[in-house]
Protein backbone atom coordinates (compact mmCIF):
# COMPACT_ATOMS: atom_id res chain seq x y z
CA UNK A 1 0.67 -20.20 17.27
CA UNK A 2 4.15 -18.41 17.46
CA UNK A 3 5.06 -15.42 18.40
CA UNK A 4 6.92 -13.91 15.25
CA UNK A 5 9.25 -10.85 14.81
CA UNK A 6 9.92 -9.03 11.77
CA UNK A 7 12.12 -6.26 11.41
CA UNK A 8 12.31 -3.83 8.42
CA UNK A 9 13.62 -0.24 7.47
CA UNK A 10 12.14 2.26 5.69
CA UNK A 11 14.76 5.00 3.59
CA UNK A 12 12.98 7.80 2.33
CA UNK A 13 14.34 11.15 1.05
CA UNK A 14 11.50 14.14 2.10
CA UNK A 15 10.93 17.02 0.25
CA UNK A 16 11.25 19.57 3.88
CA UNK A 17 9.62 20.11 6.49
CA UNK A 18 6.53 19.22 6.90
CA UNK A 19 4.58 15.89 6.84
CA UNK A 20 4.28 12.95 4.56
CA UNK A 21 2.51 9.73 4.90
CA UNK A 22 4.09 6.22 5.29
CA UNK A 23 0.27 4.21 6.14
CA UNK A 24 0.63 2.57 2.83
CA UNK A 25 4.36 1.74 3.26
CA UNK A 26 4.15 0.38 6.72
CA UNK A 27 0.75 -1.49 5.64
CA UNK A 28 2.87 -3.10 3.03
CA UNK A 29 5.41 -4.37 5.35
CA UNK A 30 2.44 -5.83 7.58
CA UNK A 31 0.80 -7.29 4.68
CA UNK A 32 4.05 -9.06 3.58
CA UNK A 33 4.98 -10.50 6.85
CA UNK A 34 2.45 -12.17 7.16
CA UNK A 35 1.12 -11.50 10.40
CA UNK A 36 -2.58 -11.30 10.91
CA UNK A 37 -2.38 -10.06 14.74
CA UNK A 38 0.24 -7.97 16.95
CA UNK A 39 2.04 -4.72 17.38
CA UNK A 40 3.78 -2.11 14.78
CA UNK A 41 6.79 -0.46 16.45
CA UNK A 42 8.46 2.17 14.90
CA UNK A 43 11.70 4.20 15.19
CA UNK A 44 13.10 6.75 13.60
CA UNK A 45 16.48 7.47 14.14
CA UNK A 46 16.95 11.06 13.73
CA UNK A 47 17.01 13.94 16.22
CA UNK A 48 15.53 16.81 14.06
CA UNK A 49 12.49 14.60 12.48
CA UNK A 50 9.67 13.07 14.18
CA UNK A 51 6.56 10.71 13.95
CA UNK A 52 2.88 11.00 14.40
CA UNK A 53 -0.57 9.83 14.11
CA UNK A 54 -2.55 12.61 12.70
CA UNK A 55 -5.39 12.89 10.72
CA UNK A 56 -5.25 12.00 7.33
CA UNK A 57 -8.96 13.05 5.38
CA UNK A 58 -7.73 17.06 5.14
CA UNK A 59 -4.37 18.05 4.77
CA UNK A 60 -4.98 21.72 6.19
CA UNK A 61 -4.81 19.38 9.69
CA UNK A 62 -1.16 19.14 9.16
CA UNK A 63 -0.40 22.33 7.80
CA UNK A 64 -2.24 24.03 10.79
CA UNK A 65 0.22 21.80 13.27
CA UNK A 66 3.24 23.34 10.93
CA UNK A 67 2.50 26.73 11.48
CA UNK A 68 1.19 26.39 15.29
CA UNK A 69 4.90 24.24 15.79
CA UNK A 70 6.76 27.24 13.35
CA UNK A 71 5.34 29.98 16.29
CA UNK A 72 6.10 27.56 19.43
CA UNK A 73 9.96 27.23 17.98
CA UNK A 74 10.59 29.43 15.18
CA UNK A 75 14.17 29.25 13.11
CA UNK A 76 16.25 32.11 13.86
CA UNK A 77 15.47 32.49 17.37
CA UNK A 78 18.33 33.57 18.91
CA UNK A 79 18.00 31.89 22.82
CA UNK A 80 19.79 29.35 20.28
CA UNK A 81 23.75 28.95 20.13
CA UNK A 82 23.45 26.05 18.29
CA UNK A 83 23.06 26.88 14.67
CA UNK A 84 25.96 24.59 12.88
CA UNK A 85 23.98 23.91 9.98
CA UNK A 86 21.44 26.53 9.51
CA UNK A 87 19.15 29.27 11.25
CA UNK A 88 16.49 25.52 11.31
CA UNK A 89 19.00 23.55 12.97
CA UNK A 90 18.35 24.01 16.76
CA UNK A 91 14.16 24.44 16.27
CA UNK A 92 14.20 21.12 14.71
CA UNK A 93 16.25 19.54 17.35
CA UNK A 94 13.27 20.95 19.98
CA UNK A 95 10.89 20.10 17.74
CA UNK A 96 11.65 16.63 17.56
CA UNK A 97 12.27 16.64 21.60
CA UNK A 98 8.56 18.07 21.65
CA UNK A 99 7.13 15.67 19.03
CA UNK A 100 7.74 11.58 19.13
CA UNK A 101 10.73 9.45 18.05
CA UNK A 102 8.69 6.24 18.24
CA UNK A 103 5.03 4.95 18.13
CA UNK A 104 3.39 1.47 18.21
CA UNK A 105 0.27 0.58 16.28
CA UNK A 106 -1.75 -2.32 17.02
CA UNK A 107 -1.81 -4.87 14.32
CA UNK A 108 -5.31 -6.13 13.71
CA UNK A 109 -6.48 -8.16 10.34
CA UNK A 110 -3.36 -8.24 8.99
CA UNK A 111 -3.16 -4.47 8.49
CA UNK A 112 -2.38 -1.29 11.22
CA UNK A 113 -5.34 -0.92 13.69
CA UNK A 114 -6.36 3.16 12.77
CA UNK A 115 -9.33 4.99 13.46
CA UNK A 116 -11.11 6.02 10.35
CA UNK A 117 -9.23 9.61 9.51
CA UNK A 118 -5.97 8.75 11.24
CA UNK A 119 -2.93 8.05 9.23
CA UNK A 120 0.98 7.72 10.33
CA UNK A 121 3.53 10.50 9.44
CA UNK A 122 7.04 10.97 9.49
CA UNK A 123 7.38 15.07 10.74
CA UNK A 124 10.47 16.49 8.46
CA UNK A 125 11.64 19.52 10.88
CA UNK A 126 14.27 20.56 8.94
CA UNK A 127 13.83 23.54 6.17
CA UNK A 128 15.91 21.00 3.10
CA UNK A 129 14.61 17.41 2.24
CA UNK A 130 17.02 15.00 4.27
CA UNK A 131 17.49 11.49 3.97
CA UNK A 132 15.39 9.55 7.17
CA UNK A 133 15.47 5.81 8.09
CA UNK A 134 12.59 4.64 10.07
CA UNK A 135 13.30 1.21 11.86
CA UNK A 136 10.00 -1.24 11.94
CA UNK A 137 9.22 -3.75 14.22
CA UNK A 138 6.70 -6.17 13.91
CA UNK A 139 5.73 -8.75 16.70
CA UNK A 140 2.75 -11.22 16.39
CA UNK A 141 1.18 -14.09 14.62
């Protein structure tokens, strides 16, 4: 066999901060490549959202990391001097500097190799929906 790669993007608007789920879209993009075995990079190339493997069975999971993030950095603060576009600017900068710009997911099956209850998540930090582009990389046969 032959080592493959497949690159894709995903463009999604979100609705604000907080989480929503892209295991379906990024299963989709496995599924269509073709690949049965290998590794799921992703990027997301934004410095005030993030990504994450969290759990996925009950939502309060992710709004309990939301408010335990919104005490750890809240908007407003004023250590900040950079506040160009908002009181939310700077937290979500630090945010995203304390959450993850990338992961990798083993490919297994033909589908992303997750526990049971995990899912991935793109991690809007900013108060308005913005549009975010996630870069996917898929290597494997």
């Amino acid at each position: 066999m032959t080592m493959r790669v497949v690159t894709r993007e995903l463009s999604l608007m979100t609705r604000g901060r907080g989480a929503r789920e892209l295991t379906d879209d990024i299963n989709a993009l496995v599924r269509d490549s073709g690949l049965r075995v290998g590794l799921c990079s992703l990027w997301i190339r934004h410095t005030s959202a993030a990504l994450l493997v969290s759990e996925n069975a009950d939502p309060e999971v992710l709004r309990d990391l939301e408010r335990f993030m919104a005490r750890l950095v809240p908007d407003g603060d004023p250590l900040f001097r950079h506040v160009d576009e908002g009181d939310d600017d700077m937290p979500a900068h630090v945010r995203a500097v304390l959450t993850h710009t990338d992961l990798s997911v083993p490919i297994r099956d033909g589908r992303l190799a997750l526990g049971a209850w995990q899912g991935v998540f793109l991690w809007e930090h900013r108060v308005r929906g913005q549009q975010r582009r996630v870069d996917v990389t898929l290597l494997g046969e």
